[in-house]
Structure formats: C-alpha cells, structure tokens
N, C-alpha and C. Protein backbone atom coordinates (compact mmCIF):
# COMPACT_ATOMS: atom_id res chain seq x y z
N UNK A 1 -38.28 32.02 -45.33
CA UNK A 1 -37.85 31.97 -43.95
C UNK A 1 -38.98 32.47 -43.06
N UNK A 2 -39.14 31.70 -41.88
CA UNK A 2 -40.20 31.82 -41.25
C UNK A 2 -39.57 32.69 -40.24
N UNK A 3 -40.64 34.21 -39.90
CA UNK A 3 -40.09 35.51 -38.56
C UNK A 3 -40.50 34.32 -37.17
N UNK A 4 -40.00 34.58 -36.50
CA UNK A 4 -39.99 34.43 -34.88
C UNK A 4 -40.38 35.38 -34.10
N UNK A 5 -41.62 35.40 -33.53
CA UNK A 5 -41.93 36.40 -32.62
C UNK A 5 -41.36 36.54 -31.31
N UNK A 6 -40.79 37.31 -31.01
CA UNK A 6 -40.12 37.83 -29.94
C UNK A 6 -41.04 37.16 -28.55
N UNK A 7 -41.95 37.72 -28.52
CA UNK A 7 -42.64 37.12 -27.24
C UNK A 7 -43.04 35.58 -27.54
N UNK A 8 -43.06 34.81 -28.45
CA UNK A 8 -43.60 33.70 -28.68
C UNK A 8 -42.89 32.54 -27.37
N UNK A 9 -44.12 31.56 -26.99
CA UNK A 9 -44.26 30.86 -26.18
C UNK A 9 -42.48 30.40 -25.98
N UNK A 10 -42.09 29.87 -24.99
CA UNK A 10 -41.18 28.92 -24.70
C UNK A 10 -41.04 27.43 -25.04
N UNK A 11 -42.28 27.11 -24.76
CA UNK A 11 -42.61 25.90 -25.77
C UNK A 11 -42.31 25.90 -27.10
N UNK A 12 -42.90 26.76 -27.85
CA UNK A 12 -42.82 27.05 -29.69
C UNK A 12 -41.68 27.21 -29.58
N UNK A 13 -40.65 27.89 -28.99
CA UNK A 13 -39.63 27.91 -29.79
C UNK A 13 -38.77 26.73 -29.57
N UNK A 14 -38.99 26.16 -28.30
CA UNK A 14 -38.29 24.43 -28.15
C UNK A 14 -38.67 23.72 -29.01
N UNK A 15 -40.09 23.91 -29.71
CA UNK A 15 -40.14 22.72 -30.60
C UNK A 15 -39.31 23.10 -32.04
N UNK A 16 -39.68 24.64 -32.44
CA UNK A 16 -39.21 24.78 -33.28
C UNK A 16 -37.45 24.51 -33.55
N UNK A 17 -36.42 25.07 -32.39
CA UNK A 17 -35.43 24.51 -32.37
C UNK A 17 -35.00 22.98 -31.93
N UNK A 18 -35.83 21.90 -32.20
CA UNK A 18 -35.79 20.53 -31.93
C UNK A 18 -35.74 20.00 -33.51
N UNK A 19 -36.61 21.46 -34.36
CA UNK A 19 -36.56 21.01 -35.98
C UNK A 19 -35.11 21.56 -36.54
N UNK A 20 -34.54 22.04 -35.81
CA UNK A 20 -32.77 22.49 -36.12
C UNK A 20 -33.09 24.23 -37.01
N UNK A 21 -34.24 24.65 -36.04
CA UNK A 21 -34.90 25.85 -36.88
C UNK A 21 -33.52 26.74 -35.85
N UNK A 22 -32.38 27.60 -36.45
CA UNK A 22 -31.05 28.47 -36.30
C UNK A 22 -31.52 29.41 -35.30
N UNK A 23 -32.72 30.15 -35.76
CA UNK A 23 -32.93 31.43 -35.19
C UNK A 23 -33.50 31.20 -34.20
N UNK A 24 -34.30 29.76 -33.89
CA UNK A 24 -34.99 29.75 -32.30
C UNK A 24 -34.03 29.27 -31.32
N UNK A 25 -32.87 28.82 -32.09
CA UNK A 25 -32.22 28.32 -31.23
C UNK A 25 -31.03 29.03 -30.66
N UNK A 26 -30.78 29.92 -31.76
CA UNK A 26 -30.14 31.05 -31.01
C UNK A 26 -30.90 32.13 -30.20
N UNK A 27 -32.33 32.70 -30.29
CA UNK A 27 -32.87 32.78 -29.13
C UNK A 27 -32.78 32.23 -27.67
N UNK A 28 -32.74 31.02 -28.16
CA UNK A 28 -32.50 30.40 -26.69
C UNK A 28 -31.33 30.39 -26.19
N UNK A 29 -29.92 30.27 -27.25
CA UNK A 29 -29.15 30.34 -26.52
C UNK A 29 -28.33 32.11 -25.71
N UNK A 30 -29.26 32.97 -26.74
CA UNK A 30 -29.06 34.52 -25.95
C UNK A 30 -29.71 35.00 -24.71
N UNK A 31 -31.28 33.85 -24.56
CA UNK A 31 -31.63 34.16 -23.09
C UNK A 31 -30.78 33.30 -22.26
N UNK A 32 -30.27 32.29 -22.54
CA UNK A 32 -29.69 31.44 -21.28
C UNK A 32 -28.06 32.04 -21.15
N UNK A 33 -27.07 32.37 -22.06
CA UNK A 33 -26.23 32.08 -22.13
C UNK A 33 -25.54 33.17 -20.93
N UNK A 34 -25.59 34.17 -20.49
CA UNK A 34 -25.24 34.65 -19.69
C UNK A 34 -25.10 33.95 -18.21
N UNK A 35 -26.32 33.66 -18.24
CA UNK A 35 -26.75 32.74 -16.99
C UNK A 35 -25.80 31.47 -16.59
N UNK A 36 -25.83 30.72 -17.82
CA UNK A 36 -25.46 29.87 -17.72
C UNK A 36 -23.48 29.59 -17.76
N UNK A 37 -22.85 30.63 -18.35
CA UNK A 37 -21.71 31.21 -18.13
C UNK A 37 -21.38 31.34 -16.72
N UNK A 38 -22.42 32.23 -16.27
CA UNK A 38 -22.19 32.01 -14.43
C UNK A 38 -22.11 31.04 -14.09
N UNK A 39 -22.88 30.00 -14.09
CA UNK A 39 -23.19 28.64 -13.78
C UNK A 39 -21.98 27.85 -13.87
N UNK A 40 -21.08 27.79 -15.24
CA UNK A 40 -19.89 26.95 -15.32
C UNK A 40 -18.65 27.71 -14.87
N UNK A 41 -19.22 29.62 -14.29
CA UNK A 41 -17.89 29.76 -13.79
C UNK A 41 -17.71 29.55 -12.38
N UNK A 42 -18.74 29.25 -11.61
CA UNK A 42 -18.70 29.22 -10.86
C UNK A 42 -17.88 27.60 -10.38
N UNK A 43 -17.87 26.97 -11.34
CA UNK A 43 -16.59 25.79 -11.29
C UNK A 43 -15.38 25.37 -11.67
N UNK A 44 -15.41 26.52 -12.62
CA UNK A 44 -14.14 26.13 -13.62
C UNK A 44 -13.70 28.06 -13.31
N UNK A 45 -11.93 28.06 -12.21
CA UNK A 45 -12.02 29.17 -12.68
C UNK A 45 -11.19 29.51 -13.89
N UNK A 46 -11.08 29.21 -14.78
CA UNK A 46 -10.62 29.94 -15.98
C UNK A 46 -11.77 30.42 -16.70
N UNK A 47 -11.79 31.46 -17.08
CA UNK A 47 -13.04 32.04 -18.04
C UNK A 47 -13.47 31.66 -19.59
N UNK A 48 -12.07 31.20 -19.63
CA UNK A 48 -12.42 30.77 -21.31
C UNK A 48 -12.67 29.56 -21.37
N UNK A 49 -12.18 28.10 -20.30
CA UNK A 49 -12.43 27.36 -20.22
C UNK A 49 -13.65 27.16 -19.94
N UNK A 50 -14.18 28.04 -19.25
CA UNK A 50 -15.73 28.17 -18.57
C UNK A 50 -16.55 28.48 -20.14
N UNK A 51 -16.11 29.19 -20.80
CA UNK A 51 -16.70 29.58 -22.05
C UNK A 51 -16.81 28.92 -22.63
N UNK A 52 -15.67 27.42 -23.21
CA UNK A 52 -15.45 26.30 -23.85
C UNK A 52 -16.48 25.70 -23.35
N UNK A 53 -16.99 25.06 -22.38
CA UNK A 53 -17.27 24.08 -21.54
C UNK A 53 -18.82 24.75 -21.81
N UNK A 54 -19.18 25.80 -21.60
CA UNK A 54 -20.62 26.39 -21.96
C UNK A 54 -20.91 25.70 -22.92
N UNK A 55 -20.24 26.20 -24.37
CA UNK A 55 -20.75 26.56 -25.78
C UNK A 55 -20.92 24.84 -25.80
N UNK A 56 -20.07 24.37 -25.37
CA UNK A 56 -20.29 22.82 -25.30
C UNK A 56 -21.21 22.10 -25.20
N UNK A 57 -21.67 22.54 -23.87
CA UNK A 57 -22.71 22.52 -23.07
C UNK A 57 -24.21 22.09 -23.85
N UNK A 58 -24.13 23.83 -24.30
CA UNK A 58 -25.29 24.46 -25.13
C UNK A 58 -25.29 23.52 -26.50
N UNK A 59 -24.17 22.87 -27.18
CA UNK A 59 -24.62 21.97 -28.47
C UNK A 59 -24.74 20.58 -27.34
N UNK A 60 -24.55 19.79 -26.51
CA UNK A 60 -25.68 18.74 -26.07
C UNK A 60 -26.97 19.43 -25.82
N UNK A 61 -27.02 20.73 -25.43
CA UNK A 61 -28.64 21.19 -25.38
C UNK A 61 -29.52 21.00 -26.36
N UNK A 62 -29.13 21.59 -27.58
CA UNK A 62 -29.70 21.31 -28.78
C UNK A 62 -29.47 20.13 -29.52
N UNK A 63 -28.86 18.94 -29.20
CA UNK A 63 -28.57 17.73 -29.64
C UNK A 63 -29.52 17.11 -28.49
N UNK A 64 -30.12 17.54 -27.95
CA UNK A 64 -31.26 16.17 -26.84
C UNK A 64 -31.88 17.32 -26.46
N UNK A 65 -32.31 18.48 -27.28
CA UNK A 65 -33.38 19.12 -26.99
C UNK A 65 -34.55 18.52 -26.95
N UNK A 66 -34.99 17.33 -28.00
CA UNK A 66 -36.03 16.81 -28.40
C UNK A 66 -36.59 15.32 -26.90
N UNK A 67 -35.54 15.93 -26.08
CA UNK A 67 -35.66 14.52 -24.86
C UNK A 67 -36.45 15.49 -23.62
N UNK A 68 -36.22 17.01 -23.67
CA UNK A 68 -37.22 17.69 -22.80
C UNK A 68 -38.92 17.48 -23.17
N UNK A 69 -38.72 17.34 -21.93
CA UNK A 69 -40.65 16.74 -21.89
C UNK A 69 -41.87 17.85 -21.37
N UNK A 70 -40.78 19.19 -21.32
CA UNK A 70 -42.05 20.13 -21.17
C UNK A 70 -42.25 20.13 -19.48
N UNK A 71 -41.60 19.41 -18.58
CA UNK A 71 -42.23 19.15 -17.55
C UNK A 71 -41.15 19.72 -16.81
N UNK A 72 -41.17 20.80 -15.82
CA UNK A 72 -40.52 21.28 -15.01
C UNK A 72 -39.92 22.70 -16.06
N UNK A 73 -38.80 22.96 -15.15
CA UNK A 73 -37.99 24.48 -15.81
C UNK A 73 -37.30 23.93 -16.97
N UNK A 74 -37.69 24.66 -17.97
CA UNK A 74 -36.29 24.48 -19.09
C UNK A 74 -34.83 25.05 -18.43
N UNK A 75 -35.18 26.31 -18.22
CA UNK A 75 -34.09 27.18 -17.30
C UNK A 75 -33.09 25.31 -16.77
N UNK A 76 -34.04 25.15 -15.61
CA UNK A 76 -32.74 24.18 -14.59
C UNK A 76 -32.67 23.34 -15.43
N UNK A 77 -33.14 22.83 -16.94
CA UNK A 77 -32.44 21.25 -17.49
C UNK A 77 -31.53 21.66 -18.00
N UNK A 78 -31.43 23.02 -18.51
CA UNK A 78 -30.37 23.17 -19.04
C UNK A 78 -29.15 23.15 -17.93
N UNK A 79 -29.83 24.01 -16.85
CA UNK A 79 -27.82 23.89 -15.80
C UNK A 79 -27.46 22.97 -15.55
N UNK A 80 -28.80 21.63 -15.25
CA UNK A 80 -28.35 20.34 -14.74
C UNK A 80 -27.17 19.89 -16.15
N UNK A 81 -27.37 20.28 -17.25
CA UNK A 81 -26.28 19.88 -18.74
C UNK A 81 -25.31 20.45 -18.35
N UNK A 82 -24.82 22.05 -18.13
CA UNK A 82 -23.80 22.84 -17.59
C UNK A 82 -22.97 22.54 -16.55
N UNK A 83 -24.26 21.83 -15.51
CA UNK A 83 -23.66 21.58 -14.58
C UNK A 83 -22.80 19.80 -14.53
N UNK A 84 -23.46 19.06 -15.27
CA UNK A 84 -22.62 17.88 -15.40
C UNK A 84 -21.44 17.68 -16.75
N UNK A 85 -21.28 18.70 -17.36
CA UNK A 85 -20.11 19.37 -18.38
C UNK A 85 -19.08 19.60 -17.24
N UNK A 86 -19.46 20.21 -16.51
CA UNK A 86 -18.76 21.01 -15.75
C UNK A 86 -17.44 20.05 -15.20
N UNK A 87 -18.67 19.04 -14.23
CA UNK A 87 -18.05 18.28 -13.50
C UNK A 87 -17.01 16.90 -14.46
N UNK A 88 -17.45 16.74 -15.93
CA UNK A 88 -16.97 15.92 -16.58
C UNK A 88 -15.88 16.50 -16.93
N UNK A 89 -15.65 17.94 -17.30
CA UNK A 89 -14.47 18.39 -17.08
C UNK A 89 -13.24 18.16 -16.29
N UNK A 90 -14.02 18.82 -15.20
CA UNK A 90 -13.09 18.50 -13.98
C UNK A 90 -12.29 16.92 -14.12
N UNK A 91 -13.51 16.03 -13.97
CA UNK A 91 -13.20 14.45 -13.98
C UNK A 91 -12.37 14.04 -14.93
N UNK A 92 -11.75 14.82 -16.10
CA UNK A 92 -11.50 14.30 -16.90
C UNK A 92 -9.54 15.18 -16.03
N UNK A 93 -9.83 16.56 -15.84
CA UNK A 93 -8.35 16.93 -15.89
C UNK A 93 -7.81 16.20 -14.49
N UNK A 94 -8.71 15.58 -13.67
CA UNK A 94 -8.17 14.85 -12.42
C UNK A 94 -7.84 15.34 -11.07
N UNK A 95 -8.37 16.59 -11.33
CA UNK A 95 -8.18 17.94 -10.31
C UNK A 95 -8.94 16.92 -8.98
N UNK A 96 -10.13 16.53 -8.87
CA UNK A 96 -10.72 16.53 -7.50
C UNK A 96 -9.90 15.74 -6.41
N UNK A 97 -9.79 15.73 -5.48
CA UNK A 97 -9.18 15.20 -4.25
C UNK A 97 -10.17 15.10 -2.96
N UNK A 98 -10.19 14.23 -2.73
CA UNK A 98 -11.52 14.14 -1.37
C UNK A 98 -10.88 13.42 -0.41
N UNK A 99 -11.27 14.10 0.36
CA UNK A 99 -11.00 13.68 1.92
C UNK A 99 -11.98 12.55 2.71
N UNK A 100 -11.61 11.09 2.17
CA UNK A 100 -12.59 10.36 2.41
C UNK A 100 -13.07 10.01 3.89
N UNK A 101 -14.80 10.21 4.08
CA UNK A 101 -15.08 9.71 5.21
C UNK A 101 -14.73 10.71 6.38
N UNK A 102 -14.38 12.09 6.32
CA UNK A 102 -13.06 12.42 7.63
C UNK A 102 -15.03 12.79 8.67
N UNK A 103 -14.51 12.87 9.72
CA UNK A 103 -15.37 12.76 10.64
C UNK A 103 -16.19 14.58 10.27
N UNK A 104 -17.37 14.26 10.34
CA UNK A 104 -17.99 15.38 10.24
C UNK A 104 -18.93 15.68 11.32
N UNK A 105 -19.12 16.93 11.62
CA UNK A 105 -20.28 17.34 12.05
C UNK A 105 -21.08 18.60 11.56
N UNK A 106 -22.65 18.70 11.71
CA UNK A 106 -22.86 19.70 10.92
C UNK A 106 -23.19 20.86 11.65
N UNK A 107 -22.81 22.41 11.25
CA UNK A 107 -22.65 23.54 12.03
C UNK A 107 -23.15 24.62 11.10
N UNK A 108 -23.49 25.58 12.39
CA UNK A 108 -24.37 26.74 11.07
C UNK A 108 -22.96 27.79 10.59
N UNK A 109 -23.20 27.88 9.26
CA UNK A 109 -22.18 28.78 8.51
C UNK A 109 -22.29 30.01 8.53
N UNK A 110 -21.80 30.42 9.74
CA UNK A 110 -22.15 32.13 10.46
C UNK A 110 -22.31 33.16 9.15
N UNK A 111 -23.44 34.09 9.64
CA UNK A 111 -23.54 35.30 8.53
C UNK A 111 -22.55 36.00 9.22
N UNK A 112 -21.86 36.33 8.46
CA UNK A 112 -20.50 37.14 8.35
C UNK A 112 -20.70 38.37 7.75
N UNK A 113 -21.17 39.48 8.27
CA UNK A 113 -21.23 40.98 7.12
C UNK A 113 -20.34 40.99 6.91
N UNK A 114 -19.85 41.84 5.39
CA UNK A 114 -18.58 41.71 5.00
C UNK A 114 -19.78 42.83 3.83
N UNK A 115 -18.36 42.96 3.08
CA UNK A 115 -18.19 44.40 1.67
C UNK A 115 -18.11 43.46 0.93
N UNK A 116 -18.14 42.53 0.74
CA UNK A 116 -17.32 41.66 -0.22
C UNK A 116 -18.32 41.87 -1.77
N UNK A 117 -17.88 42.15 -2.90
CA UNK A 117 -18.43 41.97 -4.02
C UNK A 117 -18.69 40.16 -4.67
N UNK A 118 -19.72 40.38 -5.29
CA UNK A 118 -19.62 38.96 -5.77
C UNK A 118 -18.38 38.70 -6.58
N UNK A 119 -17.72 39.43 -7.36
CA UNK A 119 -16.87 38.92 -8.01
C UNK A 119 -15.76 38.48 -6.32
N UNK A 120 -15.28 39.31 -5.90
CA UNK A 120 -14.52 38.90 -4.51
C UNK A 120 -14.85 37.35 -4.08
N UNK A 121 -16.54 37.26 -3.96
CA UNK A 121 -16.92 35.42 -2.82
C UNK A 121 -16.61 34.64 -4.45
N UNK A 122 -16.51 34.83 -5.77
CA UNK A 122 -16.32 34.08 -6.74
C UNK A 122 -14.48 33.87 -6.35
N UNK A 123 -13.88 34.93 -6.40
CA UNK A 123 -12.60 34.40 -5.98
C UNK A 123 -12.22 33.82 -4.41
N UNK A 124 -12.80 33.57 -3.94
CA UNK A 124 -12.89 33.47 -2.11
C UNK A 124 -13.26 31.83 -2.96
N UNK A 125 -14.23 31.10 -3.55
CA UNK A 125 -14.95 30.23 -3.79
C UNK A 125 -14.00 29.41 -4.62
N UNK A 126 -13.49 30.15 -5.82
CA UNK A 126 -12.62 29.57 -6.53
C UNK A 126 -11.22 29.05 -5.96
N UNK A 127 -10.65 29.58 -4.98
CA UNK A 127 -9.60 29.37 -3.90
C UNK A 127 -9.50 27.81 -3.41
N UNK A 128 -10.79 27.56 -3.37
CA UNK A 128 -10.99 25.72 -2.54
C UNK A 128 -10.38 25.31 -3.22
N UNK A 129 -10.02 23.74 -2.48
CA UNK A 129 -9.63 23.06 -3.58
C UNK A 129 -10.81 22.30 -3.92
N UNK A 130 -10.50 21.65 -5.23
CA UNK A 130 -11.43 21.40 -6.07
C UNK A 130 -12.79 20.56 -5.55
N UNK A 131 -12.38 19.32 -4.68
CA UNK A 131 -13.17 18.80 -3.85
C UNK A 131 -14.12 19.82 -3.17
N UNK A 132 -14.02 20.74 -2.13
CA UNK A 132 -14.26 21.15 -1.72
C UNK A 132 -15.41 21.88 -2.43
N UNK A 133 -14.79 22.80 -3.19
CA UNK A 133 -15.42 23.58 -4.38
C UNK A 133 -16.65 23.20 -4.91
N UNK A 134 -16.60 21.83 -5.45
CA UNK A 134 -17.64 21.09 -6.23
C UNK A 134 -18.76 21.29 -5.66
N UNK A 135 -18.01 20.31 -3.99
CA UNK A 135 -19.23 19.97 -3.17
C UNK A 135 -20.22 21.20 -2.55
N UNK A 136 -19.35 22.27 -2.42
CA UNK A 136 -20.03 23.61 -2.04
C UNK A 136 -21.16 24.04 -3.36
N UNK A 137 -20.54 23.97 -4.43
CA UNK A 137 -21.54 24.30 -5.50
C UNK A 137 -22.41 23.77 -5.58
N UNK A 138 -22.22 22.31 -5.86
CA UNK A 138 -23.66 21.32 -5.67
C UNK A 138 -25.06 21.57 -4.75
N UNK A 139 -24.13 21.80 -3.36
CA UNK A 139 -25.14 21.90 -2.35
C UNK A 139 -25.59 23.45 -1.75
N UNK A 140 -24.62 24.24 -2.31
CA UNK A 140 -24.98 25.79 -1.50
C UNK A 140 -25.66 26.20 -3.09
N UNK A 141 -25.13 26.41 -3.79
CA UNK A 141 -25.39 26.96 -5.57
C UNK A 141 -26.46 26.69 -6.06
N UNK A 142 -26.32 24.86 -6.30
CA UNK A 142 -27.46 24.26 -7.08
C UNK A 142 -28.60 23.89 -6.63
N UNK A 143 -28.41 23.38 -5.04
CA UNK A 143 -29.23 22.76 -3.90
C UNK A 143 -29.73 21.49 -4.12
N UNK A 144 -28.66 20.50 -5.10
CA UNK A 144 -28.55 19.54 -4.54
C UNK A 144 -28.32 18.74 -2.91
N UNK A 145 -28.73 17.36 -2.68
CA UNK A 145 -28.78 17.09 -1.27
C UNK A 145 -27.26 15.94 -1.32
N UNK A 146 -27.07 15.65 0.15
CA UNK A 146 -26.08 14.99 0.04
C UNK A 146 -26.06 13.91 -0.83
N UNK A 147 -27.01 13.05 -0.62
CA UNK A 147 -27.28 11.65 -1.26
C UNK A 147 -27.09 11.92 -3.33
N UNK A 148 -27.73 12.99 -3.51
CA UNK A 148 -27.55 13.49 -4.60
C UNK A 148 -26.09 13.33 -5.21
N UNK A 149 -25.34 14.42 -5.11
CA UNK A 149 -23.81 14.72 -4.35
C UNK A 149 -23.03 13.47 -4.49
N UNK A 150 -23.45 12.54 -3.90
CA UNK A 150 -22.48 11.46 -3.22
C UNK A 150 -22.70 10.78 -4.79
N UNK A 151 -23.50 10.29 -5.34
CA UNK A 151 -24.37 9.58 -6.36
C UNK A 151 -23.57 10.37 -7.89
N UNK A 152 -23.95 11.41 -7.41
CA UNK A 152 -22.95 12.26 -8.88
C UNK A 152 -21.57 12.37 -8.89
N UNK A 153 -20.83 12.33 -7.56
CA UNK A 153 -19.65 12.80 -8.33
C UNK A 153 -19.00 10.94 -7.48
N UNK A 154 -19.93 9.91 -7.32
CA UNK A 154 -18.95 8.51 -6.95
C UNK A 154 -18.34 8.62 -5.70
N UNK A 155 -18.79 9.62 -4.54
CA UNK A 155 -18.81 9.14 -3.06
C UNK A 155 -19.60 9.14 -2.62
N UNK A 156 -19.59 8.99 -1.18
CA UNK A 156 -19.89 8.56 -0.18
C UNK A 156 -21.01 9.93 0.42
N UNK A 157 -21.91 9.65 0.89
CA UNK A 157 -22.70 10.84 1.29
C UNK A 157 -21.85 11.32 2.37
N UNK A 158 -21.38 10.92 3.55
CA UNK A 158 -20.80 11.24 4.37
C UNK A 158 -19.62 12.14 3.94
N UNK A 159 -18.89 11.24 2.66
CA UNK A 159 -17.67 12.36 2.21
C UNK A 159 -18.35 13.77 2.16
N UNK A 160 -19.20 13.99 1.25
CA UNK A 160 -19.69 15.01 0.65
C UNK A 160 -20.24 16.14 2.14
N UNK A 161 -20.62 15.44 2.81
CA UNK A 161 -20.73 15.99 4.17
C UNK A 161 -19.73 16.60 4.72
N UNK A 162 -18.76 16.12 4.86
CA UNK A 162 -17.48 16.55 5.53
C UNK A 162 -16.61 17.37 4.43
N UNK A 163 -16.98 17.71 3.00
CA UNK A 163 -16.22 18.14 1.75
C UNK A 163 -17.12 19.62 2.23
N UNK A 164 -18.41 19.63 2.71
CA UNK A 164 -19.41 20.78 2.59
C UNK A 164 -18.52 21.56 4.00
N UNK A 165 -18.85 21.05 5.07
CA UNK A 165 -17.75 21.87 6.36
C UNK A 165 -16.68 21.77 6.21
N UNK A 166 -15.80 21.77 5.62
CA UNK A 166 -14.46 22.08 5.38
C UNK A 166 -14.43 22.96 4.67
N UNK A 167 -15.27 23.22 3.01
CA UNK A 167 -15.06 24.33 2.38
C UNK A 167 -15.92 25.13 3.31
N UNK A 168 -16.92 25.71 3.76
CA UNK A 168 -17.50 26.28 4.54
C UNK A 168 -16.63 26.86 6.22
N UNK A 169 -15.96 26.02 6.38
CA UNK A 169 -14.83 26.93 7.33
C UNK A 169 -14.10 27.46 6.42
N UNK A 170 -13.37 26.64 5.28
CA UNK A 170 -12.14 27.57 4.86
C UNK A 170 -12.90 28.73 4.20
N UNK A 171 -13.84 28.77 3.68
CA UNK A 171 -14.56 30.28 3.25
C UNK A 171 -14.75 31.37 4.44
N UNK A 172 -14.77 30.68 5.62
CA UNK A 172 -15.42 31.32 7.00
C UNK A 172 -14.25 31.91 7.36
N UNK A 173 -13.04 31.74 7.26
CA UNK A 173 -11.59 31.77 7.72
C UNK A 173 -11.33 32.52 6.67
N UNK A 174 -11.35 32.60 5.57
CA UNK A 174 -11.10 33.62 4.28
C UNK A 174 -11.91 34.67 4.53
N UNK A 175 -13.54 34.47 4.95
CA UNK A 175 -13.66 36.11 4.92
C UNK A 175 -13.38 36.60 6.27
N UNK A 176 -13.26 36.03 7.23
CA UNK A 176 -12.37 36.69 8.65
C UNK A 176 -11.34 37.41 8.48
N UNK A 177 -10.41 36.69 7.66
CA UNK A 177 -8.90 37.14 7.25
C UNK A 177 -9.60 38.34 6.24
N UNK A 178 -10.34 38.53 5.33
CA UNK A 178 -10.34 39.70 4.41
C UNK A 178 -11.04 40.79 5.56
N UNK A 179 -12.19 40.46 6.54
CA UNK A 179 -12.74 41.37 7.19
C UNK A 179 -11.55 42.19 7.74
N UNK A 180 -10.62 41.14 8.65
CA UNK A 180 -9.57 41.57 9.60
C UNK A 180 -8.36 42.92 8.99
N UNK A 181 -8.36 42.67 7.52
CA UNK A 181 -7.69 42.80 6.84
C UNK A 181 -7.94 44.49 6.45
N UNK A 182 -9.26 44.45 6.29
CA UNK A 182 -10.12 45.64 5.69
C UNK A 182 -10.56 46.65 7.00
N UNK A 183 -9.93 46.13 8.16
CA UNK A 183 -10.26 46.98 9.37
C UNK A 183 -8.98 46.68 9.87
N UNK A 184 -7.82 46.77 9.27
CA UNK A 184 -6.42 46.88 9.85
C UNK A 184 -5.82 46.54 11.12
N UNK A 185 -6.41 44.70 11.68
CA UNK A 185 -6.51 44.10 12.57
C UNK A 185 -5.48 43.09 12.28
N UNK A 186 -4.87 42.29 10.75
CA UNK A 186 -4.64 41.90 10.37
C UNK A 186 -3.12 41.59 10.31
C-alpha cells in the first residue's frame, strides 16, 4: 500500500483517486465534505436529505473524476455536481412553482443590520418557497447570472428575475418582522 502525503499536490491526489486509489479519495472527500454539506443545505432543508443528496453527489464526483481537466477550481466543479444534485432533487419531488414572467423590476436589497445568526438567515432562506429559494441560491450563493438560471432550471430569464425580487422582499419583510420583533415593536 502506497502512504499519501498529507501536503501532496491537489493534482496527485486527483489523479491518484481517478485510479480508484480509497485513501486519496477519501482525502478529498474530508476536505470538501463539510463545505459542500453547506452547499446542498442551503437547498434542501432537511439535513439528512441534504446528507443523502451530498454523499450522492460525491460518488458522481469520483465516477467523472477522470473528466476534470485541471483547469479552473476543483473546489467549484465539485459544487457545480452538488449544486445540480441538488436541483435534480428538487425536480424530481416537484416542489418548484414559478411565477411566470410576473412583471419585474430591479431594486437594491437594503442592508438591514440585524443579530441574526447564520443558522437564523439559513432558516429565514429555507422559509421561501421553493422557486424562490432556488433562484436566490443560484444568483446570491453561487453567482450564477440570470441567463444562466433561466437555462438551468427551463425558464425564462425574466422569470428568474422576478423569482430573485420576490424572494429578496420576502427575506426583506422577514428580517423587518424579526428586527421589529427583537425590539418589541412587533
């Protein structure tokens, strides 16, 4: 059995886990997997489902490891996998609902101080409905662009436009109501 050096390149160990070598590939999946847990919870809120949908994830990683070309972040090819698990999920339980076309305009999404913990804007986030949700992740999370967006999940750029200000008020209106709430205005 061949040791694995701890600091050894990022490269070496992609190739080596492309040869189905166990230990590089569980390396890789102990630096990403935290990360990338965030990544699918931030769409799916059930945690274990989010967990399912990872580990999932992570075996297409290592089943088309050998299709990374070295070129750009390993880090983001992998979320772009996480992140279209994610959404095949979704697509599959039938959750999304979009508000096609509704008239949009675009507005700045006031900084709001607030106490809020991240776990708190994860439940503030998880609250949307699913439409909403997606489209916020895509474009606030991942920084995908509309055209992107529209192309991945089969609308309309414009939908995705008007899916982004709608969740973006109803988040704006959620942390008003928690501010209001937390200064006994409420």
């Amino acid at each position: 059995m061949k040791v694995i050096n701890l600091h050894q390149e990022e490269s070496e160990i992609i190739a080596l886990a492309v040869g189905n070598n166990r230990h590089a590939q569980h390396q890789i999946y102990d630096k990403y997997a935290s990360r990338m847990l965030g990544v699918c919870r931030q769409y799916i809120k059930d945690v274990h489902h989010a967990e399912d949908l990872m580990i999932t994830a992570f075996m297409k990683v290592f089943a088309h490891l050998k299709h990374f070309e070295n070129k750009g972040s390993f880090e983001g090819w992998i979320r772009r996998i996480m992140v279209n698990e994610c959404i095949s999920f979704i697509r599959a339980q039938k959750k999304i609902g979009y508000l096609e076309d509704e008239y949009y305009q675009e507005d700045a999404f006031n900084n709001i101080e607030s106490n809020l913990s991240v776990d708190d804007i994860q439940t503030l986030i998880d609250a949307l409905p699913d439409g909403y949700k997606m489209v916020f992740n895509l474009y606030a999370i991942e920084g995908y662009k509309h055209q992107e967006i529209g192309a991945l999940l089969g609308i309309s750029e414009s939908t995705s436009k008007s899916q982004l200000h709608h969740a973006r008020k109803m988040l704006q209106q959620q942390i008003n109501q928690q501010k209001n709430y937390s200064h006994g205005t409420a």
